[in-house]
Protein backbone atom coordinates (compact mmCIF):
# COMPACT_ATOMS: atom_id res chain seq x y z
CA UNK A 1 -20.06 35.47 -0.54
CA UNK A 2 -16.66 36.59 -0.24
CA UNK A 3 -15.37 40.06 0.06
CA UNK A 4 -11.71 40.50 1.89
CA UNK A 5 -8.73 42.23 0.36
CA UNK A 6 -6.81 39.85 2.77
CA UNK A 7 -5.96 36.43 0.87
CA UNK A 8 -7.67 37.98 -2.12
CA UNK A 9 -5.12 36.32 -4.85
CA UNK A 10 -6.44 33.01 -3.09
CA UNK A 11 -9.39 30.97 -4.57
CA UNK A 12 -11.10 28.76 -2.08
CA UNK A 13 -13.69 25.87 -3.18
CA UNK A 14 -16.67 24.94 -1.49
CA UNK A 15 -18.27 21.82 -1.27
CA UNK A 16 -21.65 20.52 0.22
CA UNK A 17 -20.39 17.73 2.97
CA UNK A 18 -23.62 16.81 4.37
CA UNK A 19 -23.81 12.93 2.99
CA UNK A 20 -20.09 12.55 3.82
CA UNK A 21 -18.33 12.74 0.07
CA UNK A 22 -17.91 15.94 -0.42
CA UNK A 23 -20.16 17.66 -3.65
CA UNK A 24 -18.90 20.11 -5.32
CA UNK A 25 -20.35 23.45 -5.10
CA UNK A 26 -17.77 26.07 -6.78
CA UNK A 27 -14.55 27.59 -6.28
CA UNK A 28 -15.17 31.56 -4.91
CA UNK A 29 -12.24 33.97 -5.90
CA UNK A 30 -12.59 37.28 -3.81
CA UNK A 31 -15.58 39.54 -5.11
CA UNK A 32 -17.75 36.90 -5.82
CA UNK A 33 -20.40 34.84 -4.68
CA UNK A 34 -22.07 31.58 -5.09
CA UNK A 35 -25.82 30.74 -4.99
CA UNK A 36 -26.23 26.85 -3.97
CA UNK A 37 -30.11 25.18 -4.12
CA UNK A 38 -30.11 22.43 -1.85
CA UNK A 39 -33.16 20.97 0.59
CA UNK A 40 -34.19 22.13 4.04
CA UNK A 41 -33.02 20.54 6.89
CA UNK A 42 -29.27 20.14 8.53
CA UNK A 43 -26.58 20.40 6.25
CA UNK A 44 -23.21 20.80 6.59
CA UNK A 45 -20.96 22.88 3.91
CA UNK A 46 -17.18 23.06 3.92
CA UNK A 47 -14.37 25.75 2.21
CA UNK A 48 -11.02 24.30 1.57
CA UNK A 49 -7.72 25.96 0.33
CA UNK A 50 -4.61 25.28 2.49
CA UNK A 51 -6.77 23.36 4.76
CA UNK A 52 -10.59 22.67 5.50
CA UNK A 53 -13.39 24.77 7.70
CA UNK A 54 -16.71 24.22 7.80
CA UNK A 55 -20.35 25.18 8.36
CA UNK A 56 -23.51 23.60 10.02
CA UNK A 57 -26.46 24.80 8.42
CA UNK A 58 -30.06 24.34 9.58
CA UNK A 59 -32.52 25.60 6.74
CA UNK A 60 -35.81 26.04 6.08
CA UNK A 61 -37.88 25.31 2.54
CA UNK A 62 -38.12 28.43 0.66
CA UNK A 63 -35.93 31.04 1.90
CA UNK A 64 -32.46 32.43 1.01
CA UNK A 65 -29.61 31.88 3.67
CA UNK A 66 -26.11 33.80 3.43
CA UNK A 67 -22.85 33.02 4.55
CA UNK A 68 -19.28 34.66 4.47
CA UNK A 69 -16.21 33.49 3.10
CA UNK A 70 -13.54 35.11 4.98
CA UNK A 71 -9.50 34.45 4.99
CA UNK A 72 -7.08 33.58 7.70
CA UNK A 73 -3.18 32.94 7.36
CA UNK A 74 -1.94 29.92 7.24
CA UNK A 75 1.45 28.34 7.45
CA UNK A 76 2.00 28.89 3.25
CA UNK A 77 -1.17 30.87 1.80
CA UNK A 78 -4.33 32.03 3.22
CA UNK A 79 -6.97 29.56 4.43
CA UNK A 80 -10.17 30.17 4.45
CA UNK A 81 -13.58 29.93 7.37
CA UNK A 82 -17.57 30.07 6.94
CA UNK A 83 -19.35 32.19 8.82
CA UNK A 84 -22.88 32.89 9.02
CA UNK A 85 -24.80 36.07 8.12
CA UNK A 86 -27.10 36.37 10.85
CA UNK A 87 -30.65 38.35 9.90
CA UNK A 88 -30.43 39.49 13.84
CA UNK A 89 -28.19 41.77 13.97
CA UNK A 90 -26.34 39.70 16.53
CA UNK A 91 -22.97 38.63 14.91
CA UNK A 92 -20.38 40.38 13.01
CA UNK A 93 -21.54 39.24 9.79
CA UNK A 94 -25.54 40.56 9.53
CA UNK A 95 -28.19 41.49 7.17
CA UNK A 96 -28.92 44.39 9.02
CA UNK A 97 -24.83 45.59 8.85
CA UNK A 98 -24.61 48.64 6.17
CA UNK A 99 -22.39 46.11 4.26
CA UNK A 100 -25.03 43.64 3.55
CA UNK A 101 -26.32 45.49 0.86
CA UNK A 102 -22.77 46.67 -0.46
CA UNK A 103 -21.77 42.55 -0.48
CA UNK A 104 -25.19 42.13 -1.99
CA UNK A 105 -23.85 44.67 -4.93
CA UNK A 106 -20.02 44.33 -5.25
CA UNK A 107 -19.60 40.29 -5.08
CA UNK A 108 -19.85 39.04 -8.69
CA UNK A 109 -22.88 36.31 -8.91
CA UNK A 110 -20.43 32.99 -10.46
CA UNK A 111 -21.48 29.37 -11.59
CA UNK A 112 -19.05 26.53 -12.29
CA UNK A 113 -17.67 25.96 -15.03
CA UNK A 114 -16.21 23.03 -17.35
CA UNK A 115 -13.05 24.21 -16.05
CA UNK A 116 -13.90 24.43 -12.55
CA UNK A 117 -15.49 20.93 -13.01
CA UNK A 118 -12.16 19.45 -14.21
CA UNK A 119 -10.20 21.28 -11.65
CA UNK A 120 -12.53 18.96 -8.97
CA UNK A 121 -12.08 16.25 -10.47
CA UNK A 122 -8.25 16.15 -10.38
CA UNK A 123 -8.36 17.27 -6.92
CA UNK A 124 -10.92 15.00 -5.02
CA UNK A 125 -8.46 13.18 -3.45
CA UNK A 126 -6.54 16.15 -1.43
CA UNK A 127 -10.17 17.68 -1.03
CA UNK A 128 -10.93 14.20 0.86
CA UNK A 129 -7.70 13.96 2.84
CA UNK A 130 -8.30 17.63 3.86
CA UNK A 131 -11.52 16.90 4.65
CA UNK A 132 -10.59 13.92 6.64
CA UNK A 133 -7.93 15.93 8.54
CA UNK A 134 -9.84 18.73 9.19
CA UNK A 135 -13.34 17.19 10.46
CA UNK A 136 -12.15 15.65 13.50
CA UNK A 137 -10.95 19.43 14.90
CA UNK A 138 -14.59 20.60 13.76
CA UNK A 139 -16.18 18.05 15.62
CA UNK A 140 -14.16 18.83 18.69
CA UNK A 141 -15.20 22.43 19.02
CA UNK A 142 -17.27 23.45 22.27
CA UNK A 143 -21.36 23.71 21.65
CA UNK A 144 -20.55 27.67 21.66
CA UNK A 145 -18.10 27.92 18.80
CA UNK A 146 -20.43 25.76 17.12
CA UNK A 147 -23.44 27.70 17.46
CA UNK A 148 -21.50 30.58 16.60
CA UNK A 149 -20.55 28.65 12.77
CA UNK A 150 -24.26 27.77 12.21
CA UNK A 151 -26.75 29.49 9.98
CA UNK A 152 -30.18 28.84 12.13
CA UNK A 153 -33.70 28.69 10.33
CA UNK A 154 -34.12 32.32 11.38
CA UNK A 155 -31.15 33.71 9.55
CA UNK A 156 -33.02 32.99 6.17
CA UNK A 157 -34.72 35.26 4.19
């Protein structure tokens, strides 16, 4: 989901990074969200705009996980981080935060489109490089910033 006035004339696209090439999942404009069926197990999703972020994901079979879009500035236009919604209570973004349900309600449910397809496709190169710039900073974040940016089996619904 993503729901921030900040950055909001800024699309972001996410991709599913978990075998290496990135697959494409969507772009996500402000006020909108994407659903994504993938399998259990570790995964590991990524948002780029300006430049790449990205998410570790440890799911479980049959249940629904969130996660939150959310800008930052960057040197030209906004770029973009995941975060997890945490069904604990325990991080900023939460089911159990009043604003669940109000993201639940005011984030417009979107699917790709040919369009969105063909925008990809002429783009998978600087989605790479980013991604091949940007992984190398992920992977040097401490265990704690990492388990901070990781949806856990419990955070499903």
């Amino acid at each position: 989901m993503r729901s921030s006035f900040v950055g909001s004339a800024i699309n972001a696209s996410l991709y599913d990074v978990t075998d290496g090439d990135p697959e494409f999942i969507g772009i996500i404009a402000n006020d909108t969200k994407i659903a994504y069926e993938t399998q259990p197990g570790e995964r590991v999703f990524m948002v780029v705009s300006e430049a790449a972020d990205f998410l570790n994901a440890q799911l479980d079979g049959g249940k629904v996980y969130y996660s939150m879009v959310t800008p930052r500035m960057g040197a030209w236009k906004a770029r973009f981080s995941l975060w997890p919604i945490r069904n604990d209570g325990t991080s900023k973004f939460n089911t159990q935060d009043k604003s669940f349900d109000k993201w639940i309600r005011a984030t417009k449910l979107v699917e790709n489109s040919p369009k969105a397809s063909q925008w990809f496709n002429s783009n998978v190169d600087s989605v790479k490089a980013k991604q091949a710039k940007y992984w190398p900073v992920w992977q040097q974040k401490s265990e704690a910033d990492l388990a901070k940016r990781t949806l856990n089996p419990e955070d499903g619904i």
